[in-house]
C-alpha atoms as a PDB file:
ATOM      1  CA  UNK A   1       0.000   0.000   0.000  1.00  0.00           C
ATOM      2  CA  UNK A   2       1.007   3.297  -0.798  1.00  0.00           C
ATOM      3  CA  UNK A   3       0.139   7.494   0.213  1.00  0.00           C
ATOM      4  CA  UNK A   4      -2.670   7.886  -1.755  1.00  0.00           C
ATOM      5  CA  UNK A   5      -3.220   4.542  -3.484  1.00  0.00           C
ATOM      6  CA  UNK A   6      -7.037   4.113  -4.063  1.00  0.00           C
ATOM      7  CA  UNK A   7      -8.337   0.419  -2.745  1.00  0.00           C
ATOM      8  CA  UNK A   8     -11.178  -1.480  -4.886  1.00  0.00           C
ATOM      9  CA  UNK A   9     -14.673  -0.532  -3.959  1.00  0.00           C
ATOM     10  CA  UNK A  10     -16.607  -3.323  -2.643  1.00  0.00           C
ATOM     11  CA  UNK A  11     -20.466  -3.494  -3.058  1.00  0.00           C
ATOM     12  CA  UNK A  12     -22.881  -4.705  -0.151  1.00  0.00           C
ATOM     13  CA  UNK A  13     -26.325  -5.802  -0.913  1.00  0.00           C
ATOM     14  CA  UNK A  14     -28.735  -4.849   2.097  1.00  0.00           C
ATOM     15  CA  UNK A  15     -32.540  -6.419   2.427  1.00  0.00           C
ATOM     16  CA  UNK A  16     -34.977  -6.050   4.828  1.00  0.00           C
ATOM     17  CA  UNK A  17     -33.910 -10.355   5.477  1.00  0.00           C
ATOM     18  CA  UNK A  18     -30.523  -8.781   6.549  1.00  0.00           C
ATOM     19  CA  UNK A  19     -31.908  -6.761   9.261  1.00  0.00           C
ATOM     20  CA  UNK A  20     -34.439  -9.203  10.738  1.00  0.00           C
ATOM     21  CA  UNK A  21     -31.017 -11.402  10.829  1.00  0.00           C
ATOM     22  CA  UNK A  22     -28.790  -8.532  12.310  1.00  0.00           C
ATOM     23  CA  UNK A  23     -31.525  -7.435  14.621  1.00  0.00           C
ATOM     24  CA  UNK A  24     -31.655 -11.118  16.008  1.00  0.00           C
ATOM     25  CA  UNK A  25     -28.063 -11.596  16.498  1.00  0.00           C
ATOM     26  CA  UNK A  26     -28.002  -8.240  18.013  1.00  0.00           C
ATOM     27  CA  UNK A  27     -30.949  -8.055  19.859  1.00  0.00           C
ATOM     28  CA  UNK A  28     -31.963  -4.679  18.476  1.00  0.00           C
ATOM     29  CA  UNK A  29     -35.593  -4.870  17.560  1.00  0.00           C
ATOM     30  CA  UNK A  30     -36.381  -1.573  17.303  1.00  0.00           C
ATOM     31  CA  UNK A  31     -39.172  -1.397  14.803  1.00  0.00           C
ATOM     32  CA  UNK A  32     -37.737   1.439  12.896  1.00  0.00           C
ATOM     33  CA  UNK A  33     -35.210  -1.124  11.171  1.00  0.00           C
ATOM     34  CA  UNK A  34     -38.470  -3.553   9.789  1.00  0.00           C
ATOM     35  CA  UNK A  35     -41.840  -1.453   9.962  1.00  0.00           C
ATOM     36  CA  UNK A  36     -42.578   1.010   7.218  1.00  0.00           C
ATOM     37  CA  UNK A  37     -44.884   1.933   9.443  1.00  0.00           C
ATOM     38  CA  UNK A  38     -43.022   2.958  12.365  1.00  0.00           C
ATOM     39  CA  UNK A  39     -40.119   4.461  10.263  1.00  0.00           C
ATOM     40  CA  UNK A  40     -42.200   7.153   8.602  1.00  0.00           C
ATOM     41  CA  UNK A  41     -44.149   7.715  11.571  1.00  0.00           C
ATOM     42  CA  UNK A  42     -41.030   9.071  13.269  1.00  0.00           C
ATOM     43  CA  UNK A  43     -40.192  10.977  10.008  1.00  0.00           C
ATOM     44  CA  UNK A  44     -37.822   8.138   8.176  1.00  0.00           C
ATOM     45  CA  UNK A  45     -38.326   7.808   4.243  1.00  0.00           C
ATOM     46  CA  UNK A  46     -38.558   4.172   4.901  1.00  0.00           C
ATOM     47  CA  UNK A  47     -36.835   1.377   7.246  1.00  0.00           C
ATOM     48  CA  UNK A  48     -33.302   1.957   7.799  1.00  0.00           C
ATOM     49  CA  UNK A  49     -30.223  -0.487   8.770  1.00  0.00           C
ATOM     50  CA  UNK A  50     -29.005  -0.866  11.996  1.00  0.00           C
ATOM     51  CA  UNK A  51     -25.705   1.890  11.967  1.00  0.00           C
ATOM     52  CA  UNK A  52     -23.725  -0.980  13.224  1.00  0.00           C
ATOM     53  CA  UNK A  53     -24.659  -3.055  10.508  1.00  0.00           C
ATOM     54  CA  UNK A  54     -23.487  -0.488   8.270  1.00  0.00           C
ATOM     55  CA  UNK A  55     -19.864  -0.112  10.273  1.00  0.00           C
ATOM     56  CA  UNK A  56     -19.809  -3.982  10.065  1.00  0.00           C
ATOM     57  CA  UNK A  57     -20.057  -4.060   5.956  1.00  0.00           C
ATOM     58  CA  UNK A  58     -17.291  -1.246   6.026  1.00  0.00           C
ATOM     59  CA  UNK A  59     -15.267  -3.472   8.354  1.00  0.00           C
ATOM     60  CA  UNK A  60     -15.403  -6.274   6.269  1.00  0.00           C
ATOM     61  CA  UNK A  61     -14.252  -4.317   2.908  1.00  0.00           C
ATOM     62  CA  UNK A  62     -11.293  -2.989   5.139  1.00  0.00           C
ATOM     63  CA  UNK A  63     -10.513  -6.651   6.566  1.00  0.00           C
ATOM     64  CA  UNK A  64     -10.851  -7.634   2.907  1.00  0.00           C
ATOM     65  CA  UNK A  65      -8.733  -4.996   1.371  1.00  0.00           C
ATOM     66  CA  UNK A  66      -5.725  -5.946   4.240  1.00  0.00           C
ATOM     67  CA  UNK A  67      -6.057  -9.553   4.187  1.00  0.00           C
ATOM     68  CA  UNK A  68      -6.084 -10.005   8.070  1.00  0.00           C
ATOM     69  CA  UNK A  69      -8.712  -9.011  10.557  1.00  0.00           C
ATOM     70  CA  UNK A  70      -6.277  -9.071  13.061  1.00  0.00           C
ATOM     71  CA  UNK A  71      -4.755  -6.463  11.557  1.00  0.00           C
ATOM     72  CA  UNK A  72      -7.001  -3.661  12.301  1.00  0.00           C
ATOM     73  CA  UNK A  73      -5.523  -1.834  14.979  1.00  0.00           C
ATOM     74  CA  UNK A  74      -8.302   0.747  15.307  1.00  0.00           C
ATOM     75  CA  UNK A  75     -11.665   1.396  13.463  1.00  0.00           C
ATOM     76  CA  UNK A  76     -14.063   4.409  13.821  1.00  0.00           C
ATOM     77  CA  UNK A  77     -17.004   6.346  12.109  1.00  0.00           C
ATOM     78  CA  UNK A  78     -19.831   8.781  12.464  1.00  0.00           C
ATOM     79  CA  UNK A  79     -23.094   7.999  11.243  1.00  0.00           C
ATOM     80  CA  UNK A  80     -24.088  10.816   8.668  1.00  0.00           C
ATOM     81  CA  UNK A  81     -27.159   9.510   6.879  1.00  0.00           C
ATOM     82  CA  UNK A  82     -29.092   6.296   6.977  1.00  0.00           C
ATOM     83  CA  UNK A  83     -28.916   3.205   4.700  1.00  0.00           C
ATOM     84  CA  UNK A  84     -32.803   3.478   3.465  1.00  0.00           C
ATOM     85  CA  UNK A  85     -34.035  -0.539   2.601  1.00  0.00           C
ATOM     86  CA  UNK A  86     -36.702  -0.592   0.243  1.00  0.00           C
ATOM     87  CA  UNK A  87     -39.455  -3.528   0.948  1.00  0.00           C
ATOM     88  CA  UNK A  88     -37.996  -5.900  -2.297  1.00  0.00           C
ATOM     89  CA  UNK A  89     -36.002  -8.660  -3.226  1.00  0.00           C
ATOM     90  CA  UNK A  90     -33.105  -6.071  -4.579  1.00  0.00           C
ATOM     91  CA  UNK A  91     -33.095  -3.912  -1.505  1.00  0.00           C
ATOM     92  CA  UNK A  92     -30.211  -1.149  -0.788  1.00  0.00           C
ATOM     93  CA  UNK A  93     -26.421  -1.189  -2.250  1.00  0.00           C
ATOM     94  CA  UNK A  94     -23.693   0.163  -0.057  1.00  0.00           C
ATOM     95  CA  UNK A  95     -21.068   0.841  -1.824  1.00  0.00           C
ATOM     96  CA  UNK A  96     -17.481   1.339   0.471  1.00  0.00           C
ATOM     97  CA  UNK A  97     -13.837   2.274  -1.168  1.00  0.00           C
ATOM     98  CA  UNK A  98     -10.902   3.411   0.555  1.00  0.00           C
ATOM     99  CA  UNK A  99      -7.901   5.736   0.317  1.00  0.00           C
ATOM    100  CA  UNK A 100      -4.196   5.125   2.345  1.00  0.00           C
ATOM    101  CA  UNK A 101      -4.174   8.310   3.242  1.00  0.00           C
ATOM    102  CA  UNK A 102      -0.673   7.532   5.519  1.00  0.00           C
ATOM    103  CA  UNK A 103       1.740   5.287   6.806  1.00  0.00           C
ATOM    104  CA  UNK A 104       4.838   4.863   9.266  1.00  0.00           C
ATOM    105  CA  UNK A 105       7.734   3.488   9.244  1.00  0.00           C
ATOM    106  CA  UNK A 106       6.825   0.693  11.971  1.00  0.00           C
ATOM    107  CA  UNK A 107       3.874  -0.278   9.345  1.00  0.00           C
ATOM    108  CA  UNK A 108       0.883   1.350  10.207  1.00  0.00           C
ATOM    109  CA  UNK A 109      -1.372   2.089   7.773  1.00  0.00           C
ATOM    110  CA  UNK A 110      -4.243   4.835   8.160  1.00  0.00           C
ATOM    111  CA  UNK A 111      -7.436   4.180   5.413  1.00  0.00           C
ATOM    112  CA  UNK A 112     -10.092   6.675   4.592  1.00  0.00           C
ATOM    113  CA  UNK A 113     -13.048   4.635   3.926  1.00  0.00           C
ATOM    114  CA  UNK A 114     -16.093   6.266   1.969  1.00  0.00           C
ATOM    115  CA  UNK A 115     -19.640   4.421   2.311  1.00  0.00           C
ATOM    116  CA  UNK A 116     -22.218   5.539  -0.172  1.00  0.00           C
ATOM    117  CA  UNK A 117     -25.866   4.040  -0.339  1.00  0.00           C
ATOM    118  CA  UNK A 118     -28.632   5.543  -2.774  1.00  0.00           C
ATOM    119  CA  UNK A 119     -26.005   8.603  -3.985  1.00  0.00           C
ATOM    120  CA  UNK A 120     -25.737   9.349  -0.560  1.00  0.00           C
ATOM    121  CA  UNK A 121     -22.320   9.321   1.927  1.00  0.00           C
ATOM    122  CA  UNK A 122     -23.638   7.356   4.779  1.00  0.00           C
ATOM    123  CA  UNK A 123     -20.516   7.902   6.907  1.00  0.00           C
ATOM    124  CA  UNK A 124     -18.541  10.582   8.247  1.00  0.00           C
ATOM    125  CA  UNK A 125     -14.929  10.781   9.355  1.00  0.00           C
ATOM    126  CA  UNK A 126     -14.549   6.661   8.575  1.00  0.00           C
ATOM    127  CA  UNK A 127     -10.808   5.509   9.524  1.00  0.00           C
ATOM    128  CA  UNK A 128      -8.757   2.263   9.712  1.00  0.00           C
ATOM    129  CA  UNK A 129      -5.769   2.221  11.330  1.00  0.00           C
ATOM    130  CA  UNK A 130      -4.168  -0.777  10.513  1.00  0.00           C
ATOM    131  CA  UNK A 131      -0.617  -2.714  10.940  1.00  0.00           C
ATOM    132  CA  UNK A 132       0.364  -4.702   7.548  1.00  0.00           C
ATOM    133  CA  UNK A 133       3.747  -6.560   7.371  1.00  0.00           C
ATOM    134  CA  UNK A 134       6.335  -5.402   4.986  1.00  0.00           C
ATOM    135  CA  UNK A 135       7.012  -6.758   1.956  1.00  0.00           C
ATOM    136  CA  UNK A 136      10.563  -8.962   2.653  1.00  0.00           C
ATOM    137  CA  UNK A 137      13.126  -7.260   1.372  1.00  0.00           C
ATOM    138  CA  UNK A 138      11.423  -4.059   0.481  1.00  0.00           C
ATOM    139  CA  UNK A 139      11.714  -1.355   3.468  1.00  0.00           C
ATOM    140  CA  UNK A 140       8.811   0.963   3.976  1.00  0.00           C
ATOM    141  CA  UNK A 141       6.733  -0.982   1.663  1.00  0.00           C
ATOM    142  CA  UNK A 142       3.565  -3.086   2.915  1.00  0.00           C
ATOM    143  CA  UNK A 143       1.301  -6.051   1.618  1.00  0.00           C
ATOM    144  CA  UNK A 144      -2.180  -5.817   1.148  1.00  0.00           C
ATOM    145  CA  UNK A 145      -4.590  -8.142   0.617  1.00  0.00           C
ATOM    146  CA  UNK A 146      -6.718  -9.228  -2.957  1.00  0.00           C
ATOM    147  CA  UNK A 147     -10.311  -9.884  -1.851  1.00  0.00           C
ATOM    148  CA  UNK A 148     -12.261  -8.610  -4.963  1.00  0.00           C
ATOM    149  CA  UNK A 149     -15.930  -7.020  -4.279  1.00  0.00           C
ATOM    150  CA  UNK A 150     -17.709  -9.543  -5.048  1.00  0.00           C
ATOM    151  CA  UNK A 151     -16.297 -11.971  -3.094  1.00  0.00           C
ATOM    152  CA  UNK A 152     -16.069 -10.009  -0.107  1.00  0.00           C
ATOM    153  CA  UNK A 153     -19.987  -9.323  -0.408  1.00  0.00           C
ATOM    154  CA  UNK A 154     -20.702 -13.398  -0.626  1.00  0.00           C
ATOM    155  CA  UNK A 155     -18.308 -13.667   2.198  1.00  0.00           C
END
């Protein structure tokens, strides 16, 4: 990876079956992320994903883009818009690319991730700070991993 190097966007398909999932295995029901009606009665277009589910799918394209979980020393975002899910079988894209926007010598890597659902940047302020071993024999320089987009979104 390299200052200024542009990583592979990776697309995320989001359905309303995603968030009945996510809300199960994270115990957040709240009915604004599966009932039309509830959503617009608090002034949502429509049902929304969970914000964590969001930073998850982000997560995953930087674990993809690095090759190693493990190697995410620090992650962080600010929730800017919502991902709107539309009551279908095609539901919402979420679309997440990245830019090394530094490095040091001791291989830390800082990433400035960009979400974008519906034309619309869904996250603010999104870093990954993340330690990648060098390439042998090549000081300075780091390895990154190859996950394409699609296979990070079957994952």
């Amino acid at each position: 990876m390299e200052i200024g190097q542009e990583l592979p966007p990776v697309t995320f398909r989001v359905t309303r079956r995603d968030l009945i999932r996510y809300a199960g295995a994270s115990g957040d029901f709240n009915p604004i992320h599966w009932s039309d009606r509830v959503a617009t009665k608090v002034g949502l277009p429509s049902v929304i994903a969970h914000g964590m589910y969001t930073m998850a799918l982000v997560g995953r394209a930087v674990t993809g883009w690095v090759g190693d979980p493990a190697a995410v020393v620090d992650y962080s975002v600010r929730f800017t818009k919502p991902v709107v899910v539309p009551d279908d079988d095609a539901g919402a894209e979420v679309v997440v690319s990245g830019v090394v926007k530094s490095s040091t010598e001791d291989g830390l890597v800082q990433i400035n991730v960009t979400a974008v659902s519906a034309g619309e940047k869904v996250l603010g302020m999104a870093r990954a700070l993340v330690r990648l071993p060098e390439v042998p024999g090549q000081r300075g320089v780091v390895q990154v991993g190859t996950v394409s987009g699609a296979a990070a979104a079957d994952a």
